[in-house]
C-alpha atoms as a PDB file:
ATOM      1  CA  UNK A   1     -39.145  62.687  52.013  1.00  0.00           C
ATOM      2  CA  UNK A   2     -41.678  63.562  54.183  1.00  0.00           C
ATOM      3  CA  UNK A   3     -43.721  60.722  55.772  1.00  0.00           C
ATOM      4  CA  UNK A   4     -46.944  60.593  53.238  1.00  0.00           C
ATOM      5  CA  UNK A   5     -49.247  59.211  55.961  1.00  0.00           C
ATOM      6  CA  UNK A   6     -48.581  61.888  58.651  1.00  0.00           C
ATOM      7  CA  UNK A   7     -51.800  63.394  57.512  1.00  0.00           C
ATOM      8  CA  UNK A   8     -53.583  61.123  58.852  1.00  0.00           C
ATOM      9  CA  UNK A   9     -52.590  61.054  62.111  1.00  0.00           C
ATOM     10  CA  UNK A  10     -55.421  62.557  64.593  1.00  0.00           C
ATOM     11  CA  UNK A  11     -54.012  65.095  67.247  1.00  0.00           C
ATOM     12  CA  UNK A  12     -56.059  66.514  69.961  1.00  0.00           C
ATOM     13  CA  UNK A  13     -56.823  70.049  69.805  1.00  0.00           C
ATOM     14  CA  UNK A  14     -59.554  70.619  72.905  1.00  0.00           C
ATOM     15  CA  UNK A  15     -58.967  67.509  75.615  1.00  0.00           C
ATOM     16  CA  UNK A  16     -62.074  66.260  77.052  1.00  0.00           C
ATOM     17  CA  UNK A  17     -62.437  63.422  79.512  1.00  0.00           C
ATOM     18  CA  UNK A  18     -65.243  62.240  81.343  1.00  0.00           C
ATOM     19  CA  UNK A  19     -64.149  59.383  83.798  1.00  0.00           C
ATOM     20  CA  UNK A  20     -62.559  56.625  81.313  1.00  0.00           C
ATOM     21  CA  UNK A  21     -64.056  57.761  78.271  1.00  0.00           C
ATOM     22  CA  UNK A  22     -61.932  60.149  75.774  1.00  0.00           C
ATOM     23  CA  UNK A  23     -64.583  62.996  73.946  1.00  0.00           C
ATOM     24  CA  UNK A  24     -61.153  64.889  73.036  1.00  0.00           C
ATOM     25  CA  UNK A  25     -61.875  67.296  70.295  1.00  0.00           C
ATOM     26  CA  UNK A  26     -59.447  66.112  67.127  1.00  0.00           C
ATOM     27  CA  UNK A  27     -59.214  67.954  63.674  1.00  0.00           C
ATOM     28  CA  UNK A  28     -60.821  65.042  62.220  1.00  0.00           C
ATOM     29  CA  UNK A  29     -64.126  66.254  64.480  1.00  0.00           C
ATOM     30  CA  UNK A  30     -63.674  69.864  63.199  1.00  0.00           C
ATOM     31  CA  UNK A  31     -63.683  68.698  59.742  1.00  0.00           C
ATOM     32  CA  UNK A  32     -66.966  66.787  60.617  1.00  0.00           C
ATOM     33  CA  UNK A  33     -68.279  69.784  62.142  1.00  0.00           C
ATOM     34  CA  UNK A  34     -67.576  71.588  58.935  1.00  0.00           C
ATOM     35  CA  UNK A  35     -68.912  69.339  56.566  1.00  0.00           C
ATOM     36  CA  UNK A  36     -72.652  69.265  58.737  1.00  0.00           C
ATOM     37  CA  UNK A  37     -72.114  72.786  58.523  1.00  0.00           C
ATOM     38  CA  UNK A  38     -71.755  73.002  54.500  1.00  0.00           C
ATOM     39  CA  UNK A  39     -74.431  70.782  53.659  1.00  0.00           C
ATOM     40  CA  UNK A  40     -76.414  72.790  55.815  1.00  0.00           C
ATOM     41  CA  UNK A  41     -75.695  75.952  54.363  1.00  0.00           C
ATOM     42  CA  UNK A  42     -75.999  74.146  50.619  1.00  0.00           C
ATOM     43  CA  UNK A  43     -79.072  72.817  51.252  1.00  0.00           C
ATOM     44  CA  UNK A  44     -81.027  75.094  53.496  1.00  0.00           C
ATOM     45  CA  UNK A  45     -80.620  78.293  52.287  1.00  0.00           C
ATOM     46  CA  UNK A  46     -81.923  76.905  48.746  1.00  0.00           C
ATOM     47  CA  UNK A  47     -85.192  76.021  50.692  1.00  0.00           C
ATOM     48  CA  UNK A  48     -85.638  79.026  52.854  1.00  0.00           C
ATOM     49  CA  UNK A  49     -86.005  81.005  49.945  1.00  0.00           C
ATOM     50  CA  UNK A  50     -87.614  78.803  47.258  1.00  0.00           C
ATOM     51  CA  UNK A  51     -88.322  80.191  44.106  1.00  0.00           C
ATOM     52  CA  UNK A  52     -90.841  79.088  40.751  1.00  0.00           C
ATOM     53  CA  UNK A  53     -87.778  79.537  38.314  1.00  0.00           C
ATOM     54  CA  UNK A  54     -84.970  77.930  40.309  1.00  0.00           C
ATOM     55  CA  UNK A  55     -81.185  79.442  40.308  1.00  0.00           C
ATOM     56  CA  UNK A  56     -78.193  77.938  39.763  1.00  0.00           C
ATOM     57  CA  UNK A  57     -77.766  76.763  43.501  1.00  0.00           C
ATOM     58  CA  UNK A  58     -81.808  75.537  43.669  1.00  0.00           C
ATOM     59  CA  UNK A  59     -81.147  74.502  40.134  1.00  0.00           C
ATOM     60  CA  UNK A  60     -78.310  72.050  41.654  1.00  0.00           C
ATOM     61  CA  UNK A  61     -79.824  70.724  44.909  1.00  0.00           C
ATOM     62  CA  UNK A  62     -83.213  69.748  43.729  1.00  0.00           C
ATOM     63  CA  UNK A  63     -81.134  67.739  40.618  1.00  0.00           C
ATOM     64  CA  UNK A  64     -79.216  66.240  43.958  1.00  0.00           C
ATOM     65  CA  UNK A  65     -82.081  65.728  45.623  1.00  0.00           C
ATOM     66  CA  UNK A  66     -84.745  64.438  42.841  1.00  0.00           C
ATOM     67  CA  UNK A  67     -81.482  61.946  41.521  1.00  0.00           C
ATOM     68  CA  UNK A  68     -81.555  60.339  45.149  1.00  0.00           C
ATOM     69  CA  UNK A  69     -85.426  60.327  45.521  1.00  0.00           C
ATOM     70  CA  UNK A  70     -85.552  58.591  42.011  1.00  0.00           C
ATOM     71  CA  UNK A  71     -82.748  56.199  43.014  1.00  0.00           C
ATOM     72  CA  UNK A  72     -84.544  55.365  46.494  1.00  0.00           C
ATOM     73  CA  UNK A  73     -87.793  54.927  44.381  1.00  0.00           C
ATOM     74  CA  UNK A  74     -86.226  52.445  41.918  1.00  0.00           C
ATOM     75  CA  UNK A  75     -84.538  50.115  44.478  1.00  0.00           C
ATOM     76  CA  UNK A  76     -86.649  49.849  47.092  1.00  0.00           C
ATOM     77  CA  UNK A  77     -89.976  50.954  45.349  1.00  0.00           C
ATOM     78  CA  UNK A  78     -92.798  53.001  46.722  1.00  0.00           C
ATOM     79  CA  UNK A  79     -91.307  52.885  50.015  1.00  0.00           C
ATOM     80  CA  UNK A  80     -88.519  54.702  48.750  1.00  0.00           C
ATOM     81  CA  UNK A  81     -89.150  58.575  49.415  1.00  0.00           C
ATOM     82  CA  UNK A  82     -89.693  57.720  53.150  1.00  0.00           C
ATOM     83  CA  UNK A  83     -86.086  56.731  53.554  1.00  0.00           C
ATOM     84  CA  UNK A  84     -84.497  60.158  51.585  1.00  0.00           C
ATOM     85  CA  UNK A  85     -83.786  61.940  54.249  1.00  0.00           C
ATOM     86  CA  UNK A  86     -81.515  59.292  55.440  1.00  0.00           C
ATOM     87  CA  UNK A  87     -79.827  58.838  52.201  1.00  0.00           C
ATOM     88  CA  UNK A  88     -79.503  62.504  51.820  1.00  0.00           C
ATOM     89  CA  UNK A  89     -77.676  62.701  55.094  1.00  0.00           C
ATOM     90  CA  UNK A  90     -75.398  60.021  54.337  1.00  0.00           C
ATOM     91  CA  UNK A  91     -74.756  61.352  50.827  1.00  0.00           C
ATOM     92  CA  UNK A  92     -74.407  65.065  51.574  1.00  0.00           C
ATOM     93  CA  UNK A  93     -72.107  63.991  54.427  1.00  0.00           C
ATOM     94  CA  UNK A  94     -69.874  61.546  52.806  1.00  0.00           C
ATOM     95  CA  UNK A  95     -69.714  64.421  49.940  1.00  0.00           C
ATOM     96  CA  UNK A  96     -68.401  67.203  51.668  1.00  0.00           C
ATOM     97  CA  UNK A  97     -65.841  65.153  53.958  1.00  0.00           C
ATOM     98  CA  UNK A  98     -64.616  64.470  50.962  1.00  0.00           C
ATOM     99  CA  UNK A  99     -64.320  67.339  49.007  1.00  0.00           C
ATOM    100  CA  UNK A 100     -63.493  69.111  52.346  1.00  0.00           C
ATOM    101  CA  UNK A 101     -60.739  66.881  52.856  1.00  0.00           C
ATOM    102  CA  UNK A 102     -59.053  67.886  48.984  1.00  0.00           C
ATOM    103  CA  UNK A 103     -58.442  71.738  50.271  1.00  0.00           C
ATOM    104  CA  UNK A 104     -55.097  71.505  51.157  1.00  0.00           C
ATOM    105  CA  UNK A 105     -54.059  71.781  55.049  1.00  0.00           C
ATOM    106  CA  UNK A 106     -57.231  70.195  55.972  1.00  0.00           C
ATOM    107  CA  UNK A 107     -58.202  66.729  57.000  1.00  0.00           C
ATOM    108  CA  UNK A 108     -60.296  64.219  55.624  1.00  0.00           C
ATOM    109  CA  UNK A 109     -62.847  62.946  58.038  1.00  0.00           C
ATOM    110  CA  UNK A 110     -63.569  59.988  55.629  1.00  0.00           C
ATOM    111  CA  UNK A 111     -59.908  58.909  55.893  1.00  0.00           C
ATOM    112  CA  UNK A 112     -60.588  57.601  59.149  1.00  0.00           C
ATOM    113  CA  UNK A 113     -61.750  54.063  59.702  1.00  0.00           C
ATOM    114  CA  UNK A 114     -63.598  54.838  63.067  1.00  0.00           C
ATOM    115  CA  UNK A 115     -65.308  57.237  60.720  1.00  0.00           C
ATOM    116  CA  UNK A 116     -66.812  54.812  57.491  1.00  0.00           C
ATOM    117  CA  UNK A 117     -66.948  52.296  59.818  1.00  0.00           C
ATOM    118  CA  UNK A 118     -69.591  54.276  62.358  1.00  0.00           C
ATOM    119  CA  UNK A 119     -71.671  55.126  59.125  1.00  0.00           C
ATOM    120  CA  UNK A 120     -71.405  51.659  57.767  1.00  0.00           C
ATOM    121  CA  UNK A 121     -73.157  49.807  60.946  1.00  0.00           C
ATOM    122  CA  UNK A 122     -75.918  52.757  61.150  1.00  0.00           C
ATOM    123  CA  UNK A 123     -76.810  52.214  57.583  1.00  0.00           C
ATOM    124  CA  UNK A 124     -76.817  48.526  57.988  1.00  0.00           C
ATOM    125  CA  UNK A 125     -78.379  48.768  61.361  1.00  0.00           C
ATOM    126  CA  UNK A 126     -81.222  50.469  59.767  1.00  0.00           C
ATOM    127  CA  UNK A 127     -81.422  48.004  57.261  1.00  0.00           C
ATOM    128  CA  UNK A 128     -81.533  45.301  59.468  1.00  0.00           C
ATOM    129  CA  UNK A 129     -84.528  47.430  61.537  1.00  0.00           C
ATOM    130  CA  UNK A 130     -86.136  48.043  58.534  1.00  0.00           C
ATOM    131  CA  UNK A 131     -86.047  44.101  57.383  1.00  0.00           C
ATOM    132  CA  UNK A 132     -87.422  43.500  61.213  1.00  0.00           C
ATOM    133  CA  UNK A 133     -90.414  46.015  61.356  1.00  0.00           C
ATOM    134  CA  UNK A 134     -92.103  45.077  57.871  1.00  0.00           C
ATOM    135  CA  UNK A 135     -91.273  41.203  58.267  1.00  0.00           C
ATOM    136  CA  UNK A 136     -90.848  40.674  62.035  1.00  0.00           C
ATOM    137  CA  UNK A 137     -88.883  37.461  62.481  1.00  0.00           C
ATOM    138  CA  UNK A 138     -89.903  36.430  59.021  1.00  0.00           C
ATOM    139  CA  UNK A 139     -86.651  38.520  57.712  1.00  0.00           C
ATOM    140  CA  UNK A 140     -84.517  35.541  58.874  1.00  0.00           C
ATOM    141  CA  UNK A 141     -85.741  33.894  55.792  1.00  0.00           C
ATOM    142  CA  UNK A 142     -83.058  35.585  53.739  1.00  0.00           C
ATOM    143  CA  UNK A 143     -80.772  33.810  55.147  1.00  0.00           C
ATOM    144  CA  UNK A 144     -82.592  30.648  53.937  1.00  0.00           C
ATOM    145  CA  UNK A 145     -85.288  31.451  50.883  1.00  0.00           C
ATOM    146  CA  UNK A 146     -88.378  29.825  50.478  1.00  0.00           C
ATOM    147  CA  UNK A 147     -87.620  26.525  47.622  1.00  0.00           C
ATOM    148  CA  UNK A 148     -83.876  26.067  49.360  1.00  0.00           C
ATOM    149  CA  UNK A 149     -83.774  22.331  49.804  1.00  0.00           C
ATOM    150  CA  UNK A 150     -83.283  21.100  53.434  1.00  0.00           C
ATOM    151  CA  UNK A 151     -79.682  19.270  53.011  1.00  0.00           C
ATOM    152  CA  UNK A 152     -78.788  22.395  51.901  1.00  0.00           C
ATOM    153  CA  UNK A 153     -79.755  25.114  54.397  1.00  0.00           C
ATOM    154  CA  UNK A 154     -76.900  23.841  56.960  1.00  0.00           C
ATOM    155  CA  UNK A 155     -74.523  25.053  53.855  1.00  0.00           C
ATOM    156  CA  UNK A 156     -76.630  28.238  53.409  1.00  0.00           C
ATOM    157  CA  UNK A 157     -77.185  29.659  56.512  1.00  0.00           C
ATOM    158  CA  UNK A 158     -73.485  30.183  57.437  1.00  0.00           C
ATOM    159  CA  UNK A 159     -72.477  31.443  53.971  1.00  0.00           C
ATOM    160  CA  UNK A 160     -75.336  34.138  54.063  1.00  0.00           C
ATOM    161  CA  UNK A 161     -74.986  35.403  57.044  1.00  0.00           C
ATOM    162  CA  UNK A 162     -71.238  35.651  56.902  1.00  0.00           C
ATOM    163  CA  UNK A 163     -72.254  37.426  53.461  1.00  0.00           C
ATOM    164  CA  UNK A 164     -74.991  39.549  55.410  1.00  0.00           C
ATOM    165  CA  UNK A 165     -72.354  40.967  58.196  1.00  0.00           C
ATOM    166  CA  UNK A 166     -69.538  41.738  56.006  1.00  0.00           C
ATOM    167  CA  UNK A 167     -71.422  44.590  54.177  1.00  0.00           C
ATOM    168  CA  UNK A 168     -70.670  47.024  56.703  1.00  0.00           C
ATOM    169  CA  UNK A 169     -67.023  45.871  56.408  1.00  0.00           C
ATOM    170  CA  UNK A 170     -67.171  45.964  52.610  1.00  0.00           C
ATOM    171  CA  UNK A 171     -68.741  49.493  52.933  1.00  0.00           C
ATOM    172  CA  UNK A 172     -66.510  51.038  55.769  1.00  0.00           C
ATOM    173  CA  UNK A 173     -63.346  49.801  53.983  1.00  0.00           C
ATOM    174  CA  UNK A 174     -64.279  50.883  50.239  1.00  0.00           C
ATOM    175  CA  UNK A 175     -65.046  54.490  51.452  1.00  0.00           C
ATOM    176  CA  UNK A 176     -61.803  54.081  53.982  1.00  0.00           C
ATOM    177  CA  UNK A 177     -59.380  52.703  51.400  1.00  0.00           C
ATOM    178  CA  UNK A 178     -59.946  54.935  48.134  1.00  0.00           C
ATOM    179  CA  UNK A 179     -59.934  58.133  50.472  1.00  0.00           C
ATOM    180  CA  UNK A 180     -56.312  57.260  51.880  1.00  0.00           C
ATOM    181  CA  UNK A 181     -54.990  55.627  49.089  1.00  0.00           C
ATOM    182  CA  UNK A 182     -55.587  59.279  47.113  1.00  0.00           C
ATOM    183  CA  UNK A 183     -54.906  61.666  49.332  1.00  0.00           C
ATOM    184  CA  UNK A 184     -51.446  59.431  50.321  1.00  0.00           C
ATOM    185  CA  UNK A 185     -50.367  60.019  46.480  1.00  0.00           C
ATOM    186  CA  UNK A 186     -51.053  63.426  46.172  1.00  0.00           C
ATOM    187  CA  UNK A 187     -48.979  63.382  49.110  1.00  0.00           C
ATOM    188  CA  UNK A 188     -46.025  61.500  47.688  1.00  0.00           C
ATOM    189  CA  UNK A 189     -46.258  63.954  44.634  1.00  0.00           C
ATOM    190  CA  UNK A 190     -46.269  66.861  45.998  1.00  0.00           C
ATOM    191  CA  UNK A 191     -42.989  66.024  48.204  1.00  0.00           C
ATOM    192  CA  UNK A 192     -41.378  64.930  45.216  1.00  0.00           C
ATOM    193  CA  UNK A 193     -42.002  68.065  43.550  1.00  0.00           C
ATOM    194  CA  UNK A 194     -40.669  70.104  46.322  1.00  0.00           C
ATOM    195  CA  UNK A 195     -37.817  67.576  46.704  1.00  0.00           C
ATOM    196  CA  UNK A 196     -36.396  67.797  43.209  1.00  0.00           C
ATOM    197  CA  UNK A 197     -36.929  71.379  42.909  1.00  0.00           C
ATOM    198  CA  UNK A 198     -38.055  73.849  39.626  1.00  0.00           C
ATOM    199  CA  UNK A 199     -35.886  71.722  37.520  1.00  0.00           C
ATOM    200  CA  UNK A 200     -37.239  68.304  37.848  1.00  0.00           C
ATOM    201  CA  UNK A 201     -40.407  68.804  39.530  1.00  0.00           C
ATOM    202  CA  UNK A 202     -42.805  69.824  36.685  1.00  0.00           C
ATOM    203  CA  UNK A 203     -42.950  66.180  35.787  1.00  0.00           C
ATOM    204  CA  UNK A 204     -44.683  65.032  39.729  1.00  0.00           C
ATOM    205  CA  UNK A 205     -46.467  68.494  39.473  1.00  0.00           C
ATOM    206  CA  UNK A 206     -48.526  67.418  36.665  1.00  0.00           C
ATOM    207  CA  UNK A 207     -49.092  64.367  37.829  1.00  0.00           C
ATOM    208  CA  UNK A 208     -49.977  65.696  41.330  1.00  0.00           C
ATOM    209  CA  UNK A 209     -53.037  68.346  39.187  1.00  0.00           C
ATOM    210  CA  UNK A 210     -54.220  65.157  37.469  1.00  0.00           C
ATOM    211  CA  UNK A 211     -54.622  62.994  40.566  1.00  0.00           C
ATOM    212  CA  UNK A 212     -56.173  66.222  42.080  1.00  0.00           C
ATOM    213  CA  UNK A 213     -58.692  66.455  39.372  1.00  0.00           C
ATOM    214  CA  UNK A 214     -59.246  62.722  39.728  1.00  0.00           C
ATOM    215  CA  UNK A 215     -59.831  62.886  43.725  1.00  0.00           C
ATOM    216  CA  UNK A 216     -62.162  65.628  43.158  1.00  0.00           C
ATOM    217  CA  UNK A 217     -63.994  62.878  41.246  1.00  0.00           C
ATOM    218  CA  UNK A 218     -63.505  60.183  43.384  1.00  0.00           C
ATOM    219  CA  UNK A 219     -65.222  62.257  46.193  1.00  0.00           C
ATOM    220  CA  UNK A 220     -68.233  62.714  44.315  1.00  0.00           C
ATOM    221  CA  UNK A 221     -68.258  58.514  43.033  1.00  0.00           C
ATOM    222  CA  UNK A 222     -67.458  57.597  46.489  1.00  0.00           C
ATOM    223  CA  UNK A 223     -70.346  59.306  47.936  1.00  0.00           C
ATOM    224  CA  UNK A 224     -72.617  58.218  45.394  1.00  0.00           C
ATOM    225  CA  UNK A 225     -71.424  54.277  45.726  1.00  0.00           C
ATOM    226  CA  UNK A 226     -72.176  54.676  49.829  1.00  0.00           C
ATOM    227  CA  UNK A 227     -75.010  55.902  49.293  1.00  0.00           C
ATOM    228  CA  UNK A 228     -76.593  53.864  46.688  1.00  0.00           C
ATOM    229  CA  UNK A 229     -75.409  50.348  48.574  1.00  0.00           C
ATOM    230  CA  UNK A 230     -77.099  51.691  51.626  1.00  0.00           C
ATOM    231  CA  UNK A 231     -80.161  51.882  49.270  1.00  0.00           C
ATOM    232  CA  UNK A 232     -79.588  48.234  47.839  1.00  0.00           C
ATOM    233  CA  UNK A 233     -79.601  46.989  51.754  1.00  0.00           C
ATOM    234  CA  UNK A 234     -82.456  48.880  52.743  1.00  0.00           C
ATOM    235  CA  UNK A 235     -84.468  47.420  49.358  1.00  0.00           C
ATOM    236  CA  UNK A 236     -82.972  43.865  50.281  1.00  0.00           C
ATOM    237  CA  UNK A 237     -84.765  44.439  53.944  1.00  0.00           C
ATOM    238  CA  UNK A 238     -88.073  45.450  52.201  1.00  0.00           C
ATOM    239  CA  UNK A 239     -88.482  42.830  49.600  1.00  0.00           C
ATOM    240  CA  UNK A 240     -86.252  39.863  51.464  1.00  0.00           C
ATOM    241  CA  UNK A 241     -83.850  39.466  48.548  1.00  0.00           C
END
């Protein structure tokens, strides 16, 4: 059987180096490339041509977009709409990496950990900016609320900010971790129904179209679950929970 985590193995496809550092062009950048490019085209076309009884495709992005800019509104508050365009980006991205990633011979982008784990620190870098420019040095209280007696700060401090820089961790590895985990059991079902042949193979085949269907899920859920803890963090900053 063919080795189910070959697929996500980068190869370079247009070698670039500039003194020590390696800008190589990989097909896990194309697929990035790609998915910018379809949430462009799925989102900007809608707008350029705006219309008072919406289409199917305006129909669909301003439900995207109006589902985010109520979520953003509900966790963080009034403040909310000014972050959407970040959350959009994230989602939108995250979303078609993912989906991109299901057409088979393609990559997923999201499969990589370099990947999550660069969208994980921006989003909690801006969280942490955002906690800093409404609170200034006051933001450091989270780590130790107002009411937390003093014998027990020494305990809290080390458990809350342990708990503070694991969640881009927590949110690099989810996204990480249920990407690869599908995509390497499609894998091992599709080579099992090549391996056993017409005979014997109907049984992995239907298995392999139900995980499919369930991936194409998962891409939309795992999307939505980045998105929306990015949201939670950014509130957190805002109201020092």
């Amino acid at each position: 059987m063919e080795n189910p985590l070959h697929h996500f193995e980068l190869h370079t496809l247009v070698p670039i180096r500039i003194g020590g550092l390696d800008l190589s062009i990989t097909q896990g950048v194309v697929m990035m490339w790609l998915a910018v490019a379809a949430a462009f085209a799925v989102l900007f076309f809608p707008a350029a041509r705006l219309k008072l009884v919406p289409g199917r495709r305006q129909s669909l992005v301003e439900m995207a977009v109006v589902f985010l800019r109520d979520m953003s509104v509900e966790l963080i508050g009034k403040k909310g709409p000014v972050f959407l365009p970040l959350l959009a980006a994230l989602f939108f991205f995250v979303l078609f990496c993912n989906l991109l990633g299901l057409i088979p011979g393609t990559f997923t982008a999201t499969s990589q950990i370099f990947v999550t784990g660069a969208l994980a620190v921006t989003a909690y870098f801006v969280s942490v900016g955002v906690g800093l420019k409404y609170h200034g040095l006051h933001y450091f209280k989270i780590f130790a609320p107002t009411g937390t007696p003093s014998w027990l700060v020494p305990l809290m401090v080390p458990i809350e900010v342990i708990s503070h820089l694991a969640r881009p961790l927590s949110l690099a590895l989810r996204l990480f971790a249920n990407m690869t985990a599908g995509h390497t059991i499609l894998a091992v079902l599709f080579s099992l129904t090549v391996s056993l042949g017409i005979a014997l193979g109907w049984l992995p085949f239907g298995f392999t179209v139900a995980i499919y269907l369930l991936e194409f899920a998962v891409a939309f859920i795992q999307a939505y679950i980045f998105t929306i803890l990015t949201t939670v963090y950014i509130g957190d900053a805002v109201h020092l929970h």
